[in-house]
Protein backbone atom coordinates (compact mmCIF):
# COMPACT_ATOMS: atom_id res chain seq x y z
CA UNK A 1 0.00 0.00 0.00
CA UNK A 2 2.93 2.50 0.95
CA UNK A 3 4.55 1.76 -2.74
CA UNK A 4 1.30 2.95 -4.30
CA UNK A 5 1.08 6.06 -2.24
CA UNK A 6 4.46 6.84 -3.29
CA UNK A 7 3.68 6.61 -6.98
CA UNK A 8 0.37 8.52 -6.12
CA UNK A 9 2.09 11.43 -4.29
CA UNK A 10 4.53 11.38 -6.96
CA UNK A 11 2.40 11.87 -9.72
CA UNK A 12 0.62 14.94 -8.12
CA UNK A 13 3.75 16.91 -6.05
CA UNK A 14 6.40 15.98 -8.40
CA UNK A 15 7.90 18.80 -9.55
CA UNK A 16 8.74 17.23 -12.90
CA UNK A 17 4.88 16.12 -13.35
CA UNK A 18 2.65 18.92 -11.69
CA UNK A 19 1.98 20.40 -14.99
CA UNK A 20 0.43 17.09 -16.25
CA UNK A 21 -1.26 15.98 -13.01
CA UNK A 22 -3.04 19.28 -12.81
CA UNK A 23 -3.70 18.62 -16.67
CA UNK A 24 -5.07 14.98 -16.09
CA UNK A 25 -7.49 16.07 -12.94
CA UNK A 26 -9.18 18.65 -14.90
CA UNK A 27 -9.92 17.09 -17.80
CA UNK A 28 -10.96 13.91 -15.84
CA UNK A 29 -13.11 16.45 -14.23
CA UNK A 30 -14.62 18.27 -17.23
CA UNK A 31 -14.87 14.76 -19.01
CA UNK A 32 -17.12 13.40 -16.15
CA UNK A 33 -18.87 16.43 -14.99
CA UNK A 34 -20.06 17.11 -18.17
CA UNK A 35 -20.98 13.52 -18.70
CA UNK A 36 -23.37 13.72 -15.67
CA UNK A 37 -24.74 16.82 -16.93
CA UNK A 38 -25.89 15.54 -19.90
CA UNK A 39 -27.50 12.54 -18.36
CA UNK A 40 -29.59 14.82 -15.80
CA UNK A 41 -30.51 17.00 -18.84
CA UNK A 42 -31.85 13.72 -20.65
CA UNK A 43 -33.47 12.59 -17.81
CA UNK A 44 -34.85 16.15 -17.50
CA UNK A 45 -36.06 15.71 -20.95
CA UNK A 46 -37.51 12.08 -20.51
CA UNK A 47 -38.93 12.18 -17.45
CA UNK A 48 -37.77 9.08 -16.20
CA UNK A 49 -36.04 8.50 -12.99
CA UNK A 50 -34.14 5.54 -14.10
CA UNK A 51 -32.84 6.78 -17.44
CA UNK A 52 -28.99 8.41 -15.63
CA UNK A 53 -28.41 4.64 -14.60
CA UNK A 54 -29.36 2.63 -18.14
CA UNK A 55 -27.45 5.32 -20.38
CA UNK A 56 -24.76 5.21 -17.99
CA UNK A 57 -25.00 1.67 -18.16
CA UNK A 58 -25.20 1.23 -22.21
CA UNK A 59 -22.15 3.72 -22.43
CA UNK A 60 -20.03 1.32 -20.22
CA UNK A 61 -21.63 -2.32 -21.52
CA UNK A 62 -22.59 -1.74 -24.80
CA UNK A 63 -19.39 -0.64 -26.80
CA UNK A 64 -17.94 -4.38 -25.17
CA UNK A 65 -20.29 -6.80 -26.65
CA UNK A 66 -19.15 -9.08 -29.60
CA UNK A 67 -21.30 -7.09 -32.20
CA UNK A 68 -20.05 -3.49 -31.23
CA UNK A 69 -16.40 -4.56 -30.26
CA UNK A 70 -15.06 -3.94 -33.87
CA UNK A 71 -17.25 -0.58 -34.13
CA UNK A 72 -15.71 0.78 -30.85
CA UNK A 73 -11.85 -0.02 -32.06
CA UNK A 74 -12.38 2.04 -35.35
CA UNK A 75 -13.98 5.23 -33.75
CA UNK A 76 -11.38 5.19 -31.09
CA UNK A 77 -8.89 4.43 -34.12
CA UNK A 78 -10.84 7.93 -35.74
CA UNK A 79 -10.80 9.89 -32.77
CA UNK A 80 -7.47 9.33 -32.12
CA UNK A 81 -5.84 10.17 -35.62
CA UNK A 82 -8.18 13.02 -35.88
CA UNK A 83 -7.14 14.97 -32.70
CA UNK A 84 -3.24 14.08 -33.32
CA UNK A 85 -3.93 16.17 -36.95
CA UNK A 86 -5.58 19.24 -34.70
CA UNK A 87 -3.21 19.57 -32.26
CA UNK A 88 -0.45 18.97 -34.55
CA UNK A 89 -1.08 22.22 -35.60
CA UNK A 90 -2.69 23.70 -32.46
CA UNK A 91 0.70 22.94 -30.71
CA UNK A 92 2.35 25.96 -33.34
CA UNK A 93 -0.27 28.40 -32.50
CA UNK A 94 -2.32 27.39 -35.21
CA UNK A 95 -6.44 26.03 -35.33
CA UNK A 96 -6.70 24.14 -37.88
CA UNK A 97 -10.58 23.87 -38.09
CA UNK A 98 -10.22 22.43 -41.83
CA UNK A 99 -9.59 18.63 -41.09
CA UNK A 100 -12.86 17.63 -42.18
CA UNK A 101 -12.51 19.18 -45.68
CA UNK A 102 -8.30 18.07 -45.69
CA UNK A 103 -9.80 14.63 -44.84
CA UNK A 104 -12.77 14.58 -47.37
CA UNK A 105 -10.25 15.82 -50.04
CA UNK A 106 -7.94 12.46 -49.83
CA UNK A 107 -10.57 10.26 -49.32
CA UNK A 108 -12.31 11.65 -52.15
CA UNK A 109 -9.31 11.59 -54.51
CA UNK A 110 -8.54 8.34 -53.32
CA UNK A 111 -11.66 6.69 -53.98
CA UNK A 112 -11.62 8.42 -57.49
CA UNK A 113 -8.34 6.15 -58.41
CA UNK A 114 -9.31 3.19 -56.20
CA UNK A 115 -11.96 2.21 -58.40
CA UNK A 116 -9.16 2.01 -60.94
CA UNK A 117 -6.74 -0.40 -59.63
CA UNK A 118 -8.78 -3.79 -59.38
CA UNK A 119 -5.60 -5.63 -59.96
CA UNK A 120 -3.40 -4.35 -57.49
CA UNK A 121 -1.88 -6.43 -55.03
CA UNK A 122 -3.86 -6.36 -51.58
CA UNK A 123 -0.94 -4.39 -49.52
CA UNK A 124 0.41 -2.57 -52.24
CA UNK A 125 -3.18 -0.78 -53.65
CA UNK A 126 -3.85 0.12 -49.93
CA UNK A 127 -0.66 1.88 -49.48
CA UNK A 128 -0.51 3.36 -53.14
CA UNK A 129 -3.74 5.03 -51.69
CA UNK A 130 -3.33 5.84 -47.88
CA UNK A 131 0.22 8.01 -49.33
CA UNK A 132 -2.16 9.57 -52.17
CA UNK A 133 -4.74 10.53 -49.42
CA UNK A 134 -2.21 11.96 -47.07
CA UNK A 135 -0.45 13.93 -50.13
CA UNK A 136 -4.04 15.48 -50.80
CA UNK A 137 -4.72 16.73 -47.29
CA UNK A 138 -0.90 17.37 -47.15
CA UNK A 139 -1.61 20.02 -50.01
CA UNK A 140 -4.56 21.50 -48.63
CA UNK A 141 -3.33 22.09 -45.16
CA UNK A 142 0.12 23.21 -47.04
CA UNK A 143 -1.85 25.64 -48.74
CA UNK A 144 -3.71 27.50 -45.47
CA UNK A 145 -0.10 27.48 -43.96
CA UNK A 146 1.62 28.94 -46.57
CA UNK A 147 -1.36 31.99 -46.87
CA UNK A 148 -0.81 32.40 -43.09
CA UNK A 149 2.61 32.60 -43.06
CA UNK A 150 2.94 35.09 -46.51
CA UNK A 151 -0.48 37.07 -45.93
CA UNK A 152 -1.06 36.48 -42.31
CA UNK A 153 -4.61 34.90 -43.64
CA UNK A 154 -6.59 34.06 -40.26
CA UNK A 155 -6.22 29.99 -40.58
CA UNK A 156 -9.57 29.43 -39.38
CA UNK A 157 -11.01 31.68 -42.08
CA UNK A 158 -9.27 29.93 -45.18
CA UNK A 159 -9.93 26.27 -43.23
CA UNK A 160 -13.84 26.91 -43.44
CA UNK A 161 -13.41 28.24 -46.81
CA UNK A 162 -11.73 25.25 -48.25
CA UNK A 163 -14.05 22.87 -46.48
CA UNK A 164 -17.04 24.31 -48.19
CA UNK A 165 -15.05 24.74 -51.83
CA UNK A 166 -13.85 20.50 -51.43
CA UNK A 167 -17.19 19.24 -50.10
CA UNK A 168 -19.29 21.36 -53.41
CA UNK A 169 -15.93 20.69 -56.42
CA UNK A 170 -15.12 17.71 -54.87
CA UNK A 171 -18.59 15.89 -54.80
CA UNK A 172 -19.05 17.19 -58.22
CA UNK A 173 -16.16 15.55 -59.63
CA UNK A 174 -16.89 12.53 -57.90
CA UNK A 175 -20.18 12.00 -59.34
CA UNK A 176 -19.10 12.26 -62.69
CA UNK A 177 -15.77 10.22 -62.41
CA UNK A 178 -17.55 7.64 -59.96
CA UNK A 179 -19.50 4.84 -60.32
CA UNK A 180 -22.65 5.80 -58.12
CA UNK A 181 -24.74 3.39 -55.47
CA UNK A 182 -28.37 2.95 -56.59
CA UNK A 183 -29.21 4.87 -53.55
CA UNK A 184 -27.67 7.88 -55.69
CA UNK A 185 -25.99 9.12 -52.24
CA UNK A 186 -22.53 7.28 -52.15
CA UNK A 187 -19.75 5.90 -54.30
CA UNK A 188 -19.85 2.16 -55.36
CA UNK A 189 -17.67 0.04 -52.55
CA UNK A 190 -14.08 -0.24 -54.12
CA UNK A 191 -12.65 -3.67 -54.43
CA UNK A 192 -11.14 -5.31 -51.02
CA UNK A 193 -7.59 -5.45 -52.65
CA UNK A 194 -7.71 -1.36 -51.85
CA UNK A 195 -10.04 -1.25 -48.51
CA UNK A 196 -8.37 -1.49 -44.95
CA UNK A 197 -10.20 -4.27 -44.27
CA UNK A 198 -9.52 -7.49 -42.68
CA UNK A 199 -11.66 -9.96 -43.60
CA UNK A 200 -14.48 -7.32 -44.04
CA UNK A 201 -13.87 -5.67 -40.62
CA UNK A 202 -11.41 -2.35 -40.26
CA UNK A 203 -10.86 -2.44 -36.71
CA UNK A 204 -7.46 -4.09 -36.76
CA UNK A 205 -5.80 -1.56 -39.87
CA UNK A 206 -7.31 1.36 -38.17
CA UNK A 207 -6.24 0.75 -34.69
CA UNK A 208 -2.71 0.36 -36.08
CA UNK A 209 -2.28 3.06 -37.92
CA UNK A 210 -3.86 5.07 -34.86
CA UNK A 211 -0.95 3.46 -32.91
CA UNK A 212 1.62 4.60 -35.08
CA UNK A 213 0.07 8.14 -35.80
CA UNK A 214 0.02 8.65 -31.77
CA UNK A 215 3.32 7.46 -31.14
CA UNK A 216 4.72 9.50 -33.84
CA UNK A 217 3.37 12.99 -32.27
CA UNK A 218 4.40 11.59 -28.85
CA UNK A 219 8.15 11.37 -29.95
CA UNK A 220 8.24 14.62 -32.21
CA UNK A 221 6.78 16.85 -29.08
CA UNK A 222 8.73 14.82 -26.20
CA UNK A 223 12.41 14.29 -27.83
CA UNK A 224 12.64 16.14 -31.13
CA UNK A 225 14.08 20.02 -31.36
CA UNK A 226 11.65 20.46 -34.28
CA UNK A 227 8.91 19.54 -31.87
CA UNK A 228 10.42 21.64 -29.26
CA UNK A 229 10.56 24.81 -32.27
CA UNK A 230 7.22 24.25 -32.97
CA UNK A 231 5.70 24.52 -29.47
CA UNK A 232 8.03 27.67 -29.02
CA UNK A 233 6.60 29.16 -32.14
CA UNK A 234 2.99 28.46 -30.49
CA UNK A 235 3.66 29.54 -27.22
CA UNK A 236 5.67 33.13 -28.46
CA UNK A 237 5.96 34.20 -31.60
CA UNK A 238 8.18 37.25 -31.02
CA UNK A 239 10.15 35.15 -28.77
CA UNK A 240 10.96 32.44 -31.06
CA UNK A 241 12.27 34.88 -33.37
CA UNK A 242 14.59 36.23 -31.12
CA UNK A 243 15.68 33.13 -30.10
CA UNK A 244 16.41 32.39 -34.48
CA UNK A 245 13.29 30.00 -35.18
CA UNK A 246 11.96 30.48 -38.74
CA UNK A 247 8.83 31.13 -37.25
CA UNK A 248 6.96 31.32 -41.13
CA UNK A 249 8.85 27.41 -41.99
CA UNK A 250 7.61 25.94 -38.81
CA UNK A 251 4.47 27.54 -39.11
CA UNK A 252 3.84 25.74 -42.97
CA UNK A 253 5.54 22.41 -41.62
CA UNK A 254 3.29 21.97 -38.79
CA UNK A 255 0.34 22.50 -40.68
CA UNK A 256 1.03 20.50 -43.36
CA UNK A 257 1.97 17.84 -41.21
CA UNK A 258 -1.67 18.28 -39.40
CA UNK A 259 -2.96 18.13 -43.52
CA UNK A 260 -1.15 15.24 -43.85
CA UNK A 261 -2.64 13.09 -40.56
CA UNK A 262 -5.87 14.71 -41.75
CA UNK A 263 -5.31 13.06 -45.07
CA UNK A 264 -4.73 9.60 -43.66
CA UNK A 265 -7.65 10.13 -41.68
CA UNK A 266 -9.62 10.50 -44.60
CA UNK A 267 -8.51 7.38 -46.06
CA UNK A 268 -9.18 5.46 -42.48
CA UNK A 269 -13.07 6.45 -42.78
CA UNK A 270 -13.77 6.07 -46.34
CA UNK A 271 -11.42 3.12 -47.20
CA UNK A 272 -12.04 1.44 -43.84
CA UNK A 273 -14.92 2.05 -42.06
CA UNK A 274 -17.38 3.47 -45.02
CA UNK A 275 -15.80 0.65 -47.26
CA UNK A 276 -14.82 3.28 -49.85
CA UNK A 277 -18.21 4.74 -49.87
CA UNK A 278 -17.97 8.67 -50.39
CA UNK A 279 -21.07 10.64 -50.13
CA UNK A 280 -22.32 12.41 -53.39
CA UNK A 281 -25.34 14.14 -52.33
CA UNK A 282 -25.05 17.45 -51.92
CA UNK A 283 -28.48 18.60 -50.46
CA UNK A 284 -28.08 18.14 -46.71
CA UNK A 285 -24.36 20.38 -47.01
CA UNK A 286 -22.95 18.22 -44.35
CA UNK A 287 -18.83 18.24 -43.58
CA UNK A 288 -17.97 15.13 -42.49
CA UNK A 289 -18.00 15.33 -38.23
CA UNK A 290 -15.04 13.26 -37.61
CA UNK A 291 -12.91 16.46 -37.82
CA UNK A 292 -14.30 18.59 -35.71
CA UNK A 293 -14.72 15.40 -33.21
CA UNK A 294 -11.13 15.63 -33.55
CA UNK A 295 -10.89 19.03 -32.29
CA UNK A 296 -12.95 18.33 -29.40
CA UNK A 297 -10.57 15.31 -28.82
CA UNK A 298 -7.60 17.79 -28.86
CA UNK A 299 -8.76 20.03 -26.34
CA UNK A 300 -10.18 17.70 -23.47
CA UNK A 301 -6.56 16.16 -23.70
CA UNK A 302 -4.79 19.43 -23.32
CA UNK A 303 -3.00 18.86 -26.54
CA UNK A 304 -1.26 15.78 -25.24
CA UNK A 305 -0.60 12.63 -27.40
CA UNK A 306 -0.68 10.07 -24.78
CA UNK A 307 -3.70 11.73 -23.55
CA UNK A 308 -5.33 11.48 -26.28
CA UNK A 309 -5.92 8.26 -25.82
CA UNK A 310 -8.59 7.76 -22.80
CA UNK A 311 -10.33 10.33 -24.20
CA UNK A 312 -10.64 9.02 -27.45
CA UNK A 313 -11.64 5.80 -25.36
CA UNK A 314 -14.36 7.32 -23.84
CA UNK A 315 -15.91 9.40 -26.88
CA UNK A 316 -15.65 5.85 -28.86
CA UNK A 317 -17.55 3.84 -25.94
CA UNK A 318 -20.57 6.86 -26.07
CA UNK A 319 -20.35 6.90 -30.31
CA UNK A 320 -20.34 3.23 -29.96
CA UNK A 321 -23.48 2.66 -27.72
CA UNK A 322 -25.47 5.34 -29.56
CA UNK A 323 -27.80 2.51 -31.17
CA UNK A 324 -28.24 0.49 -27.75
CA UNK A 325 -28.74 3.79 -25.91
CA UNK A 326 -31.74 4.38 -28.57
CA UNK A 327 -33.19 0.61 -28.36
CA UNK A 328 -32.53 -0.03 -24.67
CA UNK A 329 -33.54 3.05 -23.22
CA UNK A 330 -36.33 4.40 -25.18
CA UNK A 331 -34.81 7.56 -26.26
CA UNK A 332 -33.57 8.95 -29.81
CA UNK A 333 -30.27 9.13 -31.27
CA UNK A 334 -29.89 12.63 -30.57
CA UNK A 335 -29.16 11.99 -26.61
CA UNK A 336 -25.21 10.80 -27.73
CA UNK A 337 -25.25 13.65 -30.11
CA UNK A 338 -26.51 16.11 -26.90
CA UNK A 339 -23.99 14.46 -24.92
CA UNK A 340 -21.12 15.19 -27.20
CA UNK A 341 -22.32 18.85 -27.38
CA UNK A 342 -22.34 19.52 -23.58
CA UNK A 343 -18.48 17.64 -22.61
CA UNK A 344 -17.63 19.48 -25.99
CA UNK A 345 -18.83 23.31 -24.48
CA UNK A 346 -16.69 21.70 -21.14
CA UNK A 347 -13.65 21.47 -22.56
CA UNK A 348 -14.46 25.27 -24.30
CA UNK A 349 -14.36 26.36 -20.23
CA UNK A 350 -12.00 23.79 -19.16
CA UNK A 351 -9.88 26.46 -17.91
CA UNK A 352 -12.09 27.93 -15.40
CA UNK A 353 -10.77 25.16 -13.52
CA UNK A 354 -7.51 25.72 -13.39
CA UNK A 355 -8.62 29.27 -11.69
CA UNK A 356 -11.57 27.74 -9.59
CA UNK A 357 -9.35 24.70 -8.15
CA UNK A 358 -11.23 22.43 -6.38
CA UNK A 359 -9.21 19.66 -5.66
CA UNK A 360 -6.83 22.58 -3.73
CA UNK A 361 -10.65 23.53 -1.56
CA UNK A 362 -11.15 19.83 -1.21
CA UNK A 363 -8.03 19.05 0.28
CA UNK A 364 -7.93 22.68 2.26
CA UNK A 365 -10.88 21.49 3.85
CA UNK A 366 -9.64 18.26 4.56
CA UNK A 367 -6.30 18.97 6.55
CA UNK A 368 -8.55 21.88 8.33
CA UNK A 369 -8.59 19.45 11.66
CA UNK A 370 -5.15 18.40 11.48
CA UNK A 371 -2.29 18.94 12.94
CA UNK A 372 -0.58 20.23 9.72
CA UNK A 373 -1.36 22.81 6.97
CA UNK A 374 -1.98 21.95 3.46
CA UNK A 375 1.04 23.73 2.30
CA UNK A 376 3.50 22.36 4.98
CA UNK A 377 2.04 18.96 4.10
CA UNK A 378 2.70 19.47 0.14
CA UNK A 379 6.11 21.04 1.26
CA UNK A 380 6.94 17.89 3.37
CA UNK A 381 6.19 15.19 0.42
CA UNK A 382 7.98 17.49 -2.29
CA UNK A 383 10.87 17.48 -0.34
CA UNK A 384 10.79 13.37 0.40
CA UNK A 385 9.90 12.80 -3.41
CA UNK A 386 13.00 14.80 -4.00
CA UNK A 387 15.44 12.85 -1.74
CA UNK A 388 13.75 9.69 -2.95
CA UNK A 389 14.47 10.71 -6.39
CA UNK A 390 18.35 11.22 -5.37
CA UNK A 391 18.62 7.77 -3.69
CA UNK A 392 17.07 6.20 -6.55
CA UNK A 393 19.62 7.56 -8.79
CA UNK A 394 22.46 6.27 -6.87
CA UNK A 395 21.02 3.48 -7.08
CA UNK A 396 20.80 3.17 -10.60
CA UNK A 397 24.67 4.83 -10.98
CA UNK A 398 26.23 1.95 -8.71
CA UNK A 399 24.60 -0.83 -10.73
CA UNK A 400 25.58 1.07 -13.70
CA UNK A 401 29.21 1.75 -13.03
CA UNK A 402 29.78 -2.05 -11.56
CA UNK A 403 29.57 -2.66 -15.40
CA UNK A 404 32.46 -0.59 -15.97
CA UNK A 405 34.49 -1.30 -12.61
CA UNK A 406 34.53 2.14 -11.99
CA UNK A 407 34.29 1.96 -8.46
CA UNK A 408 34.08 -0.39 -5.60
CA UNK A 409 30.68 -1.40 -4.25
CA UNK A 410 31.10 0.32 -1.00
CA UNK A 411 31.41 3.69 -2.50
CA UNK A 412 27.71 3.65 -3.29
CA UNK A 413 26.48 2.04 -0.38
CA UNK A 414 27.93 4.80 2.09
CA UNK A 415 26.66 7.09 -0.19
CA UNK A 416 22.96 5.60 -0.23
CA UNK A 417 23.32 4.63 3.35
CA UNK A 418 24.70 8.50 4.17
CA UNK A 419 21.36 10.20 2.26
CA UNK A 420 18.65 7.70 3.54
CA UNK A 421 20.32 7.23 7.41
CA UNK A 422 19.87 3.66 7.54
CA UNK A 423 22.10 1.45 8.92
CA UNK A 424 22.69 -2.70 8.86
CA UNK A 425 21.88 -3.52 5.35
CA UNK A 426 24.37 -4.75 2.59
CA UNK A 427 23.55 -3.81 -1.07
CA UNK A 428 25.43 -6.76 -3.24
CA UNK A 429 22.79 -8.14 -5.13
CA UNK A 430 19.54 -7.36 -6.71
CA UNK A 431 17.46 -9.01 -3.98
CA UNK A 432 19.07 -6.48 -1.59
CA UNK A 433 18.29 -3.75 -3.56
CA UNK A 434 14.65 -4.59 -3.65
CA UNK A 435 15.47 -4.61 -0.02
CA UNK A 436 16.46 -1.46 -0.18
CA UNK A 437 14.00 0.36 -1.79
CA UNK A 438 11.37 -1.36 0.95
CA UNK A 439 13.54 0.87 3.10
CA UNK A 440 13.16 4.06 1.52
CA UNK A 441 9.43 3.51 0.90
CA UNK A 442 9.12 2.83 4.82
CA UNK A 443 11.38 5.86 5.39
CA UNK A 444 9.27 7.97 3.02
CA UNK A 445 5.93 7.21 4.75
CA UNK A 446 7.94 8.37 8.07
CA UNK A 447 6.50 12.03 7.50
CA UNK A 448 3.00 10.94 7.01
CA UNK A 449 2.97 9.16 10.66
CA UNK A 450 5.21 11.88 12.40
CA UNK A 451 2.49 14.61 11.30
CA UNK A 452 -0.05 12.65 12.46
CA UNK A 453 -1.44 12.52 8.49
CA UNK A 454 -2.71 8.69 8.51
């Protein structure tokens, strides 16, 4: 129990981690809160007592049964690659609101030569048209860069403009390059040699490509200086060119790298999960949603790539279970849609949190009867985490230099023994390190029973 209050205390007073500790607890928060908002407004609605536990209840079952299983993998897959492509570019200062029309501009093109290559090898026609689909939304989202860096064009004015002027051309030239579904609203399906499909279900393709897409954005903002350039650029412009950033290149690179992930996006929903069916009726004017889904994505996680990932969990569990929430439950389609709408507007005032604080009143409140303030007690575990932090290193150095020979095994031992002040214990082997470390978790918890805490 004392190893997992370490990790917890960790995680929220680390110095190295506040930033995303405070990040994860408020958009756990707004994710939830919002959540039960929207179920007492549908209850509201319905007028039935019992309708906040079954939609709760469909949310969390539903998405897991064998039917839906392969549904919820390719909207998380969806989500996921969408809100990497907006923050890719959110990260540089930039909102790229156009990832629905960069998106419906690959797939489109895509589908248009699809049709043509029947005889393609399976792996090769799929990734002849995933690169052609990311080159298309590459060249759109190049394009809205470029007029921002040369004109200073607002980006979210040219995004909505291009949206509209892809979804009108673009559905144009499909119908009259296509072959068109008797329906007269979508594209014929393409052969299976181009879909990413396995055996007629996209979940496994999808999920990888979401995989590599996040991991990708992960490294390039956590290890890479162009990552590092770009969230300068978006944080300051005037200082990044004072400290020599091309702020106008990084600017065009990040957002055609967001066109890009937008473009392989669009591929992923209409060469996997529509099974290359675009739409060609132009009467209802709708822009695909899966971009600005993506958006929403972006800002509950904070612009983070690995949290991108629970989030996009949780919106594919609700986009999942909107069909069981409608048969189970009695209610129309619309509730999911009203859900989405209300944690969307929560992550719009997600930031009133930071200001409000409530897990700071909460925990106020309870050291009130103690004998210790909050802020001595956050001062106390900062300063353990740090001197754990310090042992563990020496730690790691000793069994790293005995490698080498660099020095004899007592060196470290006085050392570790000299920081921690305990006595008696031999450090030879990896058994006594575990040992060890049993130690400095019991010496950690020390504070927490001399301030009369637990």
């Amino acid at each position: 129990m004392k190893f997992f209050r370490l990790k917890f205390d960790n995680f929220i007073y680390s110095e190295n981690r506040k930033k995303g500790s405070k990040n994860f607890i408020v958009s756990l928060t707004t994710i939830f809160l919002s959540l039960f908002i929207a179920l007492f407004i549908c209850m509201a609605i319905y007028g039935k007592g019992s309708l906040f536990g079954d939609v709760f209840y469909q949310i969390f079952s539903a998405p897991f049964t064998k039917s839906n299983i392969n549904s919820l993998f390719t909207n998380i897959s969806i989500f996921a690659v969408a809100a990497c492509s907006f923050i890719f570019a959110f990260k540089c200062g930039l909102f790229n609101i156009g990832i629905s029309g960069q998106m419906l501009f690959g797939g489109m093109v895509a589908t248009i030569i699809g049709q043509y290559m029947v005889r393609v090898p399976n792996v090769i026609g799929q990734l002849i048209l995933i690169i052609i689909a990311m080159i298309m939304g590459g060249i759109v989202a190049g394009i809205i860069g470029w007029l921002k860096a040369k004109f200073n064009m607002n980006e979210v004015v040219s995004s909505i403009m291009f949206n509209w002027i892809i979804y009108f051309a673009g559905t144009y030239i499909v119908k009259s390059l296509c072959d068109i579904d008797p329906s007269g609203t979508y594209t014929q399906s393409l052969s299976n040699n181009v879909l990413l499909q396995i055996n007629g279900q996209s979940a496994i393709p999808l999920i990888i490509l979401s995989i590599f897409v996040v991991i990708f954005c992960f490294v390039i903002f956590k290890y890479l200086v162009f990552g590092k350039k770009i969230t300068d650029v978006g944080l300051s412009l005037e200082g990044s060119r004072y400290a020599g950033y091309s702020v106008k290149k990084n600017q065009i690179l990040s957002m055609l790298i967001s066109g890009l992930i937008a473009g392989l996006l669009g591929a992923m929903v209409y060469l996997g999960k529509s099974n290359g069916n675009v739409p060609t009726e132009i009467t209802a004017k709708a822009i695909p949603i899966e971009g600005f889904n993506g958006i929403s994505v972006g800002l509950i996680a904070m612009n983070n790539p690995l949290g991108i990932i629970p989030v996009s969990v949780l919106f594919g569990m609700i986009e999942t279970a909107k069909s069981s929430i409608a048969q189970s439950c009695g209610v129309d389609s619309y509730i999911s849609d009203l859900m989405f709408g209300i944690i969307v507007y929560g992550a719009a005032i997600v930031s009133l949190l930071y200001y409000v604080q409530p897990w700071k009143w909460f925990m106020k409140n309870h050291f009130k009867n103690k004998q210790v303030s909050y802020e001595e007690y956050t001062f106390n575990i900062e300063t353990q985490i740090s001197e754990y932090s310090d042992a563990i290193s020496l730690i790691k150095k000793k069994y790293w230099n005995n490698v080498f020979k660099r020095k004899g095994d007592w060196y470290y031992k006085n050392k570790i023994l000299k920081k921690l002040k305990i006595q008696n214990i031999n450090v030879k082997s990896w058994k006594q390190k575990n040992i060890l470390l049993n130690k400095i978790y019991d010496s950690y918890s020390k504070c927490r029973i001399s301030k009369g805490v637990e």
